[in-house]
Protein backbone atom coordinates (compact mmCIF):
# COMPACT_ATOMS: atom_id res chain seq x y z
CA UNK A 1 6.02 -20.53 10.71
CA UNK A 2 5.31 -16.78 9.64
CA UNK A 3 8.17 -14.68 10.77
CA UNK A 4 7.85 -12.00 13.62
CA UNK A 5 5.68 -9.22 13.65
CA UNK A 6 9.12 -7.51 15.00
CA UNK A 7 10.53 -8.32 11.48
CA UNK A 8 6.85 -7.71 9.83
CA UNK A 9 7.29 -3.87 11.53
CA UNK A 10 10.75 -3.63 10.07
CA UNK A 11 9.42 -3.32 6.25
CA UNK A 12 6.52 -0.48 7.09
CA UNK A 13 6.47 2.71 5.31
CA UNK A 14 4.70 5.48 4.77
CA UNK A 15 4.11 8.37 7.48
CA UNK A 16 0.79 6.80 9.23
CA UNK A 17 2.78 4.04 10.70
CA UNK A 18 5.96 5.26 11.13
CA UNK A 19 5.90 6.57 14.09
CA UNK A 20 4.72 3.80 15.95
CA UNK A 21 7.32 1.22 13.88
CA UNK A 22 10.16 4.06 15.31
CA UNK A 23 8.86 3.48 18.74
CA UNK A 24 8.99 -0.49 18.59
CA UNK A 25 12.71 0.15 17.10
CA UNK A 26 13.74 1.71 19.87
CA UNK A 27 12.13 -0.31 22.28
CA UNK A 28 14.86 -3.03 23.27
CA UNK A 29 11.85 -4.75 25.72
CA UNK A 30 9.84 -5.09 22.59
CA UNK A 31 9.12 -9.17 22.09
CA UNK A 32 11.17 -8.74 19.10
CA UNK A 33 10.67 -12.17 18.37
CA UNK A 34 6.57 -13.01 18.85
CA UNK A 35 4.05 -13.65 16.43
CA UNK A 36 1.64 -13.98 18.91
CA UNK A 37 -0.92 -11.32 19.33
CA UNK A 38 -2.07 -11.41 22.55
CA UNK A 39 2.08 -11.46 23.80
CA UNK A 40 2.03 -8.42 21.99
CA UNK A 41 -1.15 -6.55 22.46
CA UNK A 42 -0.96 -7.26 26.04
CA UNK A 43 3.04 -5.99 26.08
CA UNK A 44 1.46 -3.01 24.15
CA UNK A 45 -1.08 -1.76 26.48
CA UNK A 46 0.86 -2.36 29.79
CA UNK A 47 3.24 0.14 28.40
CA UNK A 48 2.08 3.37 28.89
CA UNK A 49 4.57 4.38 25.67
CA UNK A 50 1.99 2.67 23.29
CA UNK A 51 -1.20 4.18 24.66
CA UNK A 52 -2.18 6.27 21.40
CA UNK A 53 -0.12 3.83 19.18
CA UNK A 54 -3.78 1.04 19.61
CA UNK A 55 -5.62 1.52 16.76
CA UNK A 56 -2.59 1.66 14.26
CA UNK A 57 -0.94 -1.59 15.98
CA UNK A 58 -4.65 -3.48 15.54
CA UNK A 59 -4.63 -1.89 11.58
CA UNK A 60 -0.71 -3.35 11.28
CA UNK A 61 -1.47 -7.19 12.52
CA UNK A 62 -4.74 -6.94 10.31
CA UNK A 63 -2.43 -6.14 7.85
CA UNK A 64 1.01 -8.86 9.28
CA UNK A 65 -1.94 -11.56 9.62
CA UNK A 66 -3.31 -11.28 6.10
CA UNK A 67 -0.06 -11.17 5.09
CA UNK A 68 1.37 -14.22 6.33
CA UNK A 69 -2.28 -16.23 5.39
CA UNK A 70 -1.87 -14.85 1.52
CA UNK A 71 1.46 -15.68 1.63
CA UNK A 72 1.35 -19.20 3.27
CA UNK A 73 -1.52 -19.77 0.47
CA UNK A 74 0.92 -18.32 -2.72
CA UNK A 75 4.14 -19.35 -1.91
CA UNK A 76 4.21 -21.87 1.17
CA UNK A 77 7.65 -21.32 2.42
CA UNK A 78 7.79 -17.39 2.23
CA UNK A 79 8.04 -17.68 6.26
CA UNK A 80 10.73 -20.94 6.76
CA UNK A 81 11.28 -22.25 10.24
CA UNK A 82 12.89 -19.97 12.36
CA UNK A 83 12.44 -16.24 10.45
């Protein structure tokens, strides 16, 4: 099971992506722990917080889902059961 995008979001750096990672922080709604992305997505665009935070979100699961599929691939329990 690949751990939560919630926990994904909690290792991003640099300034593109911050600012949206500092928003999710703070959100205590957030579905801190779903790897689903349409749970998310959807969450994200009903809340009118998120509205110019799209296009990095889609660029950060691009870059949680490649993540956990090179991972699962290399080292097969990177994400155990319940992460």
């Amino acid at each position: 099971m690949q751990k939560s995008f919630y926990r994904f979001i909690e290792s991003v750096k640099g300034p593109r992506f911050r600012p949206l990672a500092n928003k999710i922080y703070a959100d205590t709604k957030f579905p801190k722990q779903s790897s689903d992305y349409e749970e998310i997505s959807t969450y994200l665009e009903m809340n009118l917080d998120y509205i110019d935070d799209i296009a990095e979100f889609d660029d950060l699961w691009d870059r949680y889902s490649n993540l956990g599929t090179h991972l699962q691939k290399v080292v097969p329990n990177y994400f155990p059961e319940g992460v």
